[in-house]
N, C-alpha and C. Protein backbone atom coordinates (compact mmCIF):
# COMPACT_ATOMS: atom_id res chain seq x y z
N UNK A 1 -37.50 -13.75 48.05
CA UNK A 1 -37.69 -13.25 46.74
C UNK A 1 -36.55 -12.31 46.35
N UNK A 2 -36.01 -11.92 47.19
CA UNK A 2 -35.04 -10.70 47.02
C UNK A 2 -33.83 -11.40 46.19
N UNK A 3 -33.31 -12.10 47.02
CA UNK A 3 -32.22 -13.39 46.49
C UNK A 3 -32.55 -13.82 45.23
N UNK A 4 -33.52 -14.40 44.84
CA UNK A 4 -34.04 -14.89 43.45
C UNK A 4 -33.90 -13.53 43.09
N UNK A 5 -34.24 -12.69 43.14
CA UNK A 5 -34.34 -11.54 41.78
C UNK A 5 -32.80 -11.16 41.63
N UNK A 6 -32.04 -11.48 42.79
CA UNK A 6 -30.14 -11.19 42.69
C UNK A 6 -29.58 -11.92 41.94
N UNK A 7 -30.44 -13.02 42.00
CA UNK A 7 -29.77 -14.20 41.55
C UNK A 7 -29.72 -14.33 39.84
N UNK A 8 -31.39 -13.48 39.40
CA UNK A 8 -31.91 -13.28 38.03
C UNK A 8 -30.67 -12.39 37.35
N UNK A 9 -30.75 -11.34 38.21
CA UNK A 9 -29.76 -9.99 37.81
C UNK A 9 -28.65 -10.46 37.47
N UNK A 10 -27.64 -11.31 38.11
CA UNK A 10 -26.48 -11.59 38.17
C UNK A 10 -26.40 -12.47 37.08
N UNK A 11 -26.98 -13.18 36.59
CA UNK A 11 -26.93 -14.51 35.63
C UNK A 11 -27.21 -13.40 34.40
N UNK A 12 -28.54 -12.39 34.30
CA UNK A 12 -28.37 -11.75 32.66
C UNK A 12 -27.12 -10.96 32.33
N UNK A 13 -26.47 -10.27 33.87
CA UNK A 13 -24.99 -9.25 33.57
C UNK A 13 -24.63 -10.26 33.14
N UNK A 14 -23.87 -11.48 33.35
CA UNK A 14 -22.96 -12.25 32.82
C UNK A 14 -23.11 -12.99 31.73
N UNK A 15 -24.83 -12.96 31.71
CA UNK A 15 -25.03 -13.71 29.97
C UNK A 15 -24.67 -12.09 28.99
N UNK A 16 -25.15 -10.99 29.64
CA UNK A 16 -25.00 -10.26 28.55
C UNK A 16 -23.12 -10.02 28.36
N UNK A 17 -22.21 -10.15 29.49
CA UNK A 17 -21.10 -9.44 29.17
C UNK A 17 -20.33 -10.68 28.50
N UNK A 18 -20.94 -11.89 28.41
CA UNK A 18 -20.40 -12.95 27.10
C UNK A 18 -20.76 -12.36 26.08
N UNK A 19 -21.70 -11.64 25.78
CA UNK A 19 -22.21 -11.74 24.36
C UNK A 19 -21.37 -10.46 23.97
N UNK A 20 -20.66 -9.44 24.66
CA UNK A 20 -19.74 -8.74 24.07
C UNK A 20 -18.39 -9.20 23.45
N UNK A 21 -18.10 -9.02 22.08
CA UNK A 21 -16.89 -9.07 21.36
C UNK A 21 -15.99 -8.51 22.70
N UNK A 22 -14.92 -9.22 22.12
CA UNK A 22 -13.76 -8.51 23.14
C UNK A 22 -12.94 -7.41 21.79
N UNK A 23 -12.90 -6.32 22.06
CA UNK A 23 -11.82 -5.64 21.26
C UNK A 23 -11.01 -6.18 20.57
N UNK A 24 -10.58 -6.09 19.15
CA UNK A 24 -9.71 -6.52 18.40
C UNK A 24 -8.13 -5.43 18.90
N UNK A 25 -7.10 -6.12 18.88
CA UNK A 25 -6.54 -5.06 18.79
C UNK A 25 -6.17 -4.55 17.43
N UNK A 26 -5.53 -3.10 17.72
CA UNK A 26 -5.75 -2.44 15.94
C UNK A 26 -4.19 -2.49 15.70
N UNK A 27 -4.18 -3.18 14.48
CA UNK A 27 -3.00 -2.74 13.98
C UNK A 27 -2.07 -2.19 14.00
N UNK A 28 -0.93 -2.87 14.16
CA UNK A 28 0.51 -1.49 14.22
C UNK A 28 -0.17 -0.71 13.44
N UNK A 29 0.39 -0.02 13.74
CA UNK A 29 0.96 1.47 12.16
C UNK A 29 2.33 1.49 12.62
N UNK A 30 3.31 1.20 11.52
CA UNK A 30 4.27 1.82 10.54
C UNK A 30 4.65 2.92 11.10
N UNK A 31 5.66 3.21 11.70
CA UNK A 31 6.19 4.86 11.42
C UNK A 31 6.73 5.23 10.41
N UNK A 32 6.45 6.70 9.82
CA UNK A 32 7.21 7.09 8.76
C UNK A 32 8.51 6.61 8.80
N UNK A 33 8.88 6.72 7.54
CA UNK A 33 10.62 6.67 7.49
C UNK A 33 10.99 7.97 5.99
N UNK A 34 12.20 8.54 6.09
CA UNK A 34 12.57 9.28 5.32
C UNK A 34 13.19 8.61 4.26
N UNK A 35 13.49 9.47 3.06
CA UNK A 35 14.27 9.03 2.00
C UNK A 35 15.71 8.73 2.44
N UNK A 36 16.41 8.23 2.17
CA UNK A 36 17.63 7.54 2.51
C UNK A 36 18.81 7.64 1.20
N UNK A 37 20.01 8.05 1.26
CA UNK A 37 20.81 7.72 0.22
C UNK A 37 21.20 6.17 0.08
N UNK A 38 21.18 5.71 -0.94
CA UNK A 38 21.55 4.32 -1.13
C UNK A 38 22.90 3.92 -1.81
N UNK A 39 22.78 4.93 -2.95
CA UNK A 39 23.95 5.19 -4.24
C UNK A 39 24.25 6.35 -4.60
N UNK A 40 25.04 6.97 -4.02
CA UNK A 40 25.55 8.36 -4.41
C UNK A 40 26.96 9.08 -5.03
N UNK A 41 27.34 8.04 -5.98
CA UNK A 41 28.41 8.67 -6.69
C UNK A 41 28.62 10.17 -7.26
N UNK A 42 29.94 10.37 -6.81
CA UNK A 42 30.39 11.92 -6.92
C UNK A 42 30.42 12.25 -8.53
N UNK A 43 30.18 13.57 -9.13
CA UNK A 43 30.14 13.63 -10.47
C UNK A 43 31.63 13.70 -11.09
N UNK A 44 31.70 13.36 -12.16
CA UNK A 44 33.07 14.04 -12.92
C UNK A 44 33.40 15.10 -12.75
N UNK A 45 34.47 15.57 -12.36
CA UNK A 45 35.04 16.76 -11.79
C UNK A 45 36.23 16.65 -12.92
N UNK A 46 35.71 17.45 -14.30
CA UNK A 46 36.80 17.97 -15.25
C UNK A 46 38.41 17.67 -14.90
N UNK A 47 39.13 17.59 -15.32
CA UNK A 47 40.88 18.21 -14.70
C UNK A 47 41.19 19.33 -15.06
N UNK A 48 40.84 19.85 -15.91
CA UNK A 48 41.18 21.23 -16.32
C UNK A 48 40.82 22.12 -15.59
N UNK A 49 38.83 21.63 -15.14
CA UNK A 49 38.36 23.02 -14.66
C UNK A 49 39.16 23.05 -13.22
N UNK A 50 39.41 21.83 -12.58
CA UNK A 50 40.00 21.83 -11.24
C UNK A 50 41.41 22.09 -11.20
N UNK A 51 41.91 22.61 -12.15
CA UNK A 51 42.97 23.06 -12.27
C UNK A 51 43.32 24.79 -12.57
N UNK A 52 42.21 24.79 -12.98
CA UNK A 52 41.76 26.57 -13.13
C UNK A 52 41.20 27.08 -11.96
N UNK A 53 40.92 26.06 -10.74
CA UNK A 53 40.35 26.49 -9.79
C UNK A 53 38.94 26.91 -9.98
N UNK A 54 38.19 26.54 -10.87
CA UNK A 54 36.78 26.69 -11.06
C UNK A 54 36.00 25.17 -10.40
N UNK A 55 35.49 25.99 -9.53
CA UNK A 55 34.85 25.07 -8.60
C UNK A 55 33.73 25.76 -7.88
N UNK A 56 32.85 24.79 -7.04
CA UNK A 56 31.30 25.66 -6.75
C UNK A 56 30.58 24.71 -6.38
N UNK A 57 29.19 25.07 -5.79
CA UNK A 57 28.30 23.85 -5.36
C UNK A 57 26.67 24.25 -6.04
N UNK A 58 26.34 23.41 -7.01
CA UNK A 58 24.90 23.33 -7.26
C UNK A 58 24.06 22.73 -6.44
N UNK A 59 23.09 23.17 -6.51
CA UNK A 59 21.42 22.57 -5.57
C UNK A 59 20.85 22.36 -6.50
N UNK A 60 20.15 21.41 -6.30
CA UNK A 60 19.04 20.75 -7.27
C UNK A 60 17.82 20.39 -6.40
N UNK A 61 16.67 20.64 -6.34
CA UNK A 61 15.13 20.35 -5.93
C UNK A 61 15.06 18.87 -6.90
N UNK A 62 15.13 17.91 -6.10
CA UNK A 62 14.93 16.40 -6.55
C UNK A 62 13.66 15.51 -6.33
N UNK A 63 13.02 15.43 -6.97
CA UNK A 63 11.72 14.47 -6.94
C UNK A 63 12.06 12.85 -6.68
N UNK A 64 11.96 12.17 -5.92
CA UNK A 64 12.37 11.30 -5.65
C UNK A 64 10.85 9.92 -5.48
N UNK A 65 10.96 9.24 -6.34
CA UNK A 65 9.93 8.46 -6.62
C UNK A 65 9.76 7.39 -5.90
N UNK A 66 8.76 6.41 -5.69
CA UNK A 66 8.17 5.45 -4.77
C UNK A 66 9.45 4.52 -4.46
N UNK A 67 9.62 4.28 -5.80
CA UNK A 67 10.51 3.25 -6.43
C UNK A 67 12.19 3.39 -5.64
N UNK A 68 12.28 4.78 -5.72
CA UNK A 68 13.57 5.44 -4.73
C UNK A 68 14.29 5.82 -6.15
N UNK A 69 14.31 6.32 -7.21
CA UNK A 69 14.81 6.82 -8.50
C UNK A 69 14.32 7.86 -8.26
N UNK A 70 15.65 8.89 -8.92
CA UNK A 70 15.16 10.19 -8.86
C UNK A 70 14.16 10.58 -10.03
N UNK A 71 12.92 10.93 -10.25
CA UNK A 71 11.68 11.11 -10.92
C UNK A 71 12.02 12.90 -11.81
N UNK A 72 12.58 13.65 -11.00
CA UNK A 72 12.80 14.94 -11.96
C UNK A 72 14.25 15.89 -10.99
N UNK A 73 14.78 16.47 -11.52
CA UNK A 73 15.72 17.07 -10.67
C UNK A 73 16.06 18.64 -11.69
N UNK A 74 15.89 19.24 -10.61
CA UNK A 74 15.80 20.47 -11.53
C UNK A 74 16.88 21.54 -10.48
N UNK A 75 17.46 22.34 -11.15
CA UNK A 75 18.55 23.27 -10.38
C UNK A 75 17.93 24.30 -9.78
N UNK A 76 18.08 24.37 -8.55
CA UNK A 76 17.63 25.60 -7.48
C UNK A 76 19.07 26.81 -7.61
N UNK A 77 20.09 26.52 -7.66
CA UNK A 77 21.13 26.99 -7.36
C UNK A 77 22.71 26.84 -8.06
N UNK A 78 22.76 27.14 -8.92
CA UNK A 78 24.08 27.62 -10.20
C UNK A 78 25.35 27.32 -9.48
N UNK A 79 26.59 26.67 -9.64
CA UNK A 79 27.75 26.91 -9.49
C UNK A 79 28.71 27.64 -9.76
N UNK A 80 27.99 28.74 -10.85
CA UNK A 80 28.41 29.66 -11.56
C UNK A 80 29.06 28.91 -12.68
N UNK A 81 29.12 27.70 -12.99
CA UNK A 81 29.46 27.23 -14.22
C UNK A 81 28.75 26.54 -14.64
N UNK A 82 28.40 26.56 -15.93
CA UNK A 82 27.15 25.46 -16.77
C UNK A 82 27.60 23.95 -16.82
N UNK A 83 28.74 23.65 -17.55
CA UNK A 83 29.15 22.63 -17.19
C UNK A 83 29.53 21.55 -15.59
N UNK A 84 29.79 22.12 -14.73
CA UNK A 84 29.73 21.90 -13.80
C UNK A 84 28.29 21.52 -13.25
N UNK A 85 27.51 22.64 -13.35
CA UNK A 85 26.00 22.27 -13.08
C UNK A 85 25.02 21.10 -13.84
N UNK A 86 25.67 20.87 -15.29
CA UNK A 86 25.20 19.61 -15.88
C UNK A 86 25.93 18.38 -15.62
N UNK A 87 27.19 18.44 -15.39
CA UNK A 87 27.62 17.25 -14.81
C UNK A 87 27.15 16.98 -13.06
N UNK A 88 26.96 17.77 -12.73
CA UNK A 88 25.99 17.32 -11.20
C UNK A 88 24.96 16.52 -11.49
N UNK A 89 23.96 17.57 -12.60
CA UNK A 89 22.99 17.16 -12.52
C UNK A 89 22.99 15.51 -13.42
N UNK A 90 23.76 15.60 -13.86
CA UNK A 90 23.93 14.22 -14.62
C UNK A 90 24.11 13.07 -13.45
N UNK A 91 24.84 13.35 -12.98
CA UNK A 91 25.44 12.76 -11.52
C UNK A 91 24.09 12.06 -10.73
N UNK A 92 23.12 13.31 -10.67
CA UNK A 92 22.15 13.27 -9.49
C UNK A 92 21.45 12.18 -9.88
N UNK A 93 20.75 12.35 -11.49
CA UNK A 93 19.78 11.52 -12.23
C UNK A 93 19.91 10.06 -11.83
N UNK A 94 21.35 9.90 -12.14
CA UNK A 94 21.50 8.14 -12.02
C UNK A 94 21.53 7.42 -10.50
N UNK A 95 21.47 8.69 -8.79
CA UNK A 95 21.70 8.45 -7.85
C UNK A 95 20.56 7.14 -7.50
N UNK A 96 20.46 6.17 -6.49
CA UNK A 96 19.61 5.34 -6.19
C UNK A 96 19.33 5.82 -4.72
N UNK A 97 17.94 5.98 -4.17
CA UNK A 97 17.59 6.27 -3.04
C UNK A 97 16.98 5.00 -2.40
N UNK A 98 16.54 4.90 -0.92
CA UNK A 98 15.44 4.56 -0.53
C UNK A 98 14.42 5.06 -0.21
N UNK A 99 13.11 4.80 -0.98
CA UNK A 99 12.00 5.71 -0.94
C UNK A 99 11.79 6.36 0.44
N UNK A 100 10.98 7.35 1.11
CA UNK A 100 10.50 7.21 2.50
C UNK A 100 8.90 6.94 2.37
N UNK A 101 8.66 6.25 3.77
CA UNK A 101 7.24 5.53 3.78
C UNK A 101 6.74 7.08 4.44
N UNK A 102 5.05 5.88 4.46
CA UNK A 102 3.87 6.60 5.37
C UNK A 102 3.09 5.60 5.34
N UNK A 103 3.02 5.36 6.63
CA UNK A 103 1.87 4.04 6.71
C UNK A 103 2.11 2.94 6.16
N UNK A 104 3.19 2.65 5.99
CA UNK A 104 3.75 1.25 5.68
C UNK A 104 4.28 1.47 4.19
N UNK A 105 3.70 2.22 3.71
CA UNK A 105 3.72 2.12 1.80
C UNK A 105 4.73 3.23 1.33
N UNK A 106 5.30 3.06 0.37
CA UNK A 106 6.33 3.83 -0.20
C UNK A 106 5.58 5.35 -1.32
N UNK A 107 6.47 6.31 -0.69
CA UNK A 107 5.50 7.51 -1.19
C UNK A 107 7.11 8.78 -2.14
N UNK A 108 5.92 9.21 -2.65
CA UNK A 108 7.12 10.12 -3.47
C UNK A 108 7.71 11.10 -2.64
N UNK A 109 9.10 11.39 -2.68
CA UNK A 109 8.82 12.68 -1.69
C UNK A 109 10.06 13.90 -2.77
N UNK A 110 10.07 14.94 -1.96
CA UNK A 110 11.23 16.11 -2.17
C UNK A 110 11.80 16.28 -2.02
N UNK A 111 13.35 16.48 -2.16
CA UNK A 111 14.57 16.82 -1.17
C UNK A 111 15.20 17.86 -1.92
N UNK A 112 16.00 18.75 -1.49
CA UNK A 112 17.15 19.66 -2.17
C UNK A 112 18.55 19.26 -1.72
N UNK A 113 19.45 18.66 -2.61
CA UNK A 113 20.33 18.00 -2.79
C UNK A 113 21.75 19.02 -3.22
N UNK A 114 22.52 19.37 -2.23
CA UNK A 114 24.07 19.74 -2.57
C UNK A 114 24.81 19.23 -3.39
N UNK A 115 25.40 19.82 -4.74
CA UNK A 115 26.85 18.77 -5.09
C UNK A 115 27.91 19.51 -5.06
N UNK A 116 28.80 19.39 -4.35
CA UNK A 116 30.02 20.59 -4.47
C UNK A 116 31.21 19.93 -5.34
N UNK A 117 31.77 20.85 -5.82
CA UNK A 117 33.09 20.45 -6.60
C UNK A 117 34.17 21.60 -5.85
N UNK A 118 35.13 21.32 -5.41
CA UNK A 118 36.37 21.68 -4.35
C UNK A 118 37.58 21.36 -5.10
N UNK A 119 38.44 22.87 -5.73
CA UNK A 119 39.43 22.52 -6.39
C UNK A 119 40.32 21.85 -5.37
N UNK A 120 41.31 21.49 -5.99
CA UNK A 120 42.24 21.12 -5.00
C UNK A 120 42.75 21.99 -4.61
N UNK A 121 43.50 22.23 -3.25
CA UNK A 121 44.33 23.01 -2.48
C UNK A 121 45.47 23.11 -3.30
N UNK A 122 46.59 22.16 -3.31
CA UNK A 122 47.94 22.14 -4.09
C UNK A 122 47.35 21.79 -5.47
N UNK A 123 47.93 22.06 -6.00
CA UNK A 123 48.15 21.46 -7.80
C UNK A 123 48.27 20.73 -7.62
N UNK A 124 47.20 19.66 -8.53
CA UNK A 124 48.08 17.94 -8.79
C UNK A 124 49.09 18.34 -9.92
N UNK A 125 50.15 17.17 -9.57
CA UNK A 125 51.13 17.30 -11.12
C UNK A 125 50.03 17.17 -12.40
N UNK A 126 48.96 16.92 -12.57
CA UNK A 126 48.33 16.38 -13.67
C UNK A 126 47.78 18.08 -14.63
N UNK A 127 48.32 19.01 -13.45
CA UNK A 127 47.83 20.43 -13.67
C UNK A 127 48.79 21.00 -14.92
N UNK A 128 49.72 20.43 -14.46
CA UNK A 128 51.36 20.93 -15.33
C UNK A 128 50.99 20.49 -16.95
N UNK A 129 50.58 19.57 -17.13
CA UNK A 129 50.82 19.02 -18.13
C UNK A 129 48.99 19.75 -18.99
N UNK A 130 48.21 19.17 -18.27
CA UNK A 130 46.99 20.39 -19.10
C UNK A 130 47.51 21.97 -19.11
N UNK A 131 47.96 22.33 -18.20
CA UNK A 131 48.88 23.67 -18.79
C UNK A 131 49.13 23.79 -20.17
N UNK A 132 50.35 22.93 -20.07
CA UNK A 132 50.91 22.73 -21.54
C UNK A 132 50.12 22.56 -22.50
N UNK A 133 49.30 21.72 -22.25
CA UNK A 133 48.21 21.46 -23.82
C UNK A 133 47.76 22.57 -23.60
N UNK A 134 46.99 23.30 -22.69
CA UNK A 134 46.69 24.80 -23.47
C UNK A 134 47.38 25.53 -23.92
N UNK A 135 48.31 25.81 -23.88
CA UNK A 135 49.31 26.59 -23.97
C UNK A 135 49.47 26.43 -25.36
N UNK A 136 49.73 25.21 -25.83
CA UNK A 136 49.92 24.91 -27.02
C UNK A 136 49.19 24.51 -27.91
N UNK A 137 47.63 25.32 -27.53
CA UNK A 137 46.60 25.01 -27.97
C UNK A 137 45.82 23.86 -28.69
N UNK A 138 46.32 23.35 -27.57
CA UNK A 138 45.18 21.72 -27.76
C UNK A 138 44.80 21.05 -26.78
């Protein structure tokens, strides 16, 4: 009898451990990824002002949308010239990013973005000649 009842035991473990699902496995997940530059053209850099040696670097706090377009860009940090700081920011608007993910899907994110303008070291010859037009007031 002992055997028969081993024999009972052993046949329901194995009917019951068929009737368990086997685990699905779960899904990758995605690792994040960050925003990425894609298109980053440098702004117009005046000739005059880079010839006056007025030069400087604005910051801008940039909203950067799913899509990877910059969504709002607003100035953290002055170059000490207005013009300069709107041609950055002009600059920044039209930049193209790649969004950064989370979980596979594209999400808005934040960045603070440098633009420096660096007179030149030597004079270009192109300095000589805007000289002159000021000079001669035009």
């Amino acid at each position: 009898m002992k055997l028969s009842s081993i024999l009972l035991s052993s046949i329901a473990v194995a009917a019951l451990a068929g009737c368990s699902k086997p685990a699905e496995p779960a899904a990758p997940v995605a690792p994040p990824t960050e925003v990425a530059a894609v298109k980053t053209p440098p702004p117009e850099y005046p000739i005059e002002l880079a010839c006056q040696h007025v030069g400087g670097t604005s910051t801008f706090k940039v909203v950067i949308n799913a899509d990877g377009a910059p969504a709002e860009v607003t100035l953290v940090t002055g170059s000490e010239s207005a013009r300069l700081d709107e041609l950055a920011k002009k600059a920044v608007q039209a930049w193209q990013f790649k969004a950064a993910t989370r979980a596979g899907q594209t999400v808005s994110t934040t960045i603070q973005v440098p633009v420096s303008f660096t007179p030149p070291f030597v004079k270009p010859d192109e300095c000589f000649s805007v000289e002159e037009r000021l000079r001669r007031g035009g």
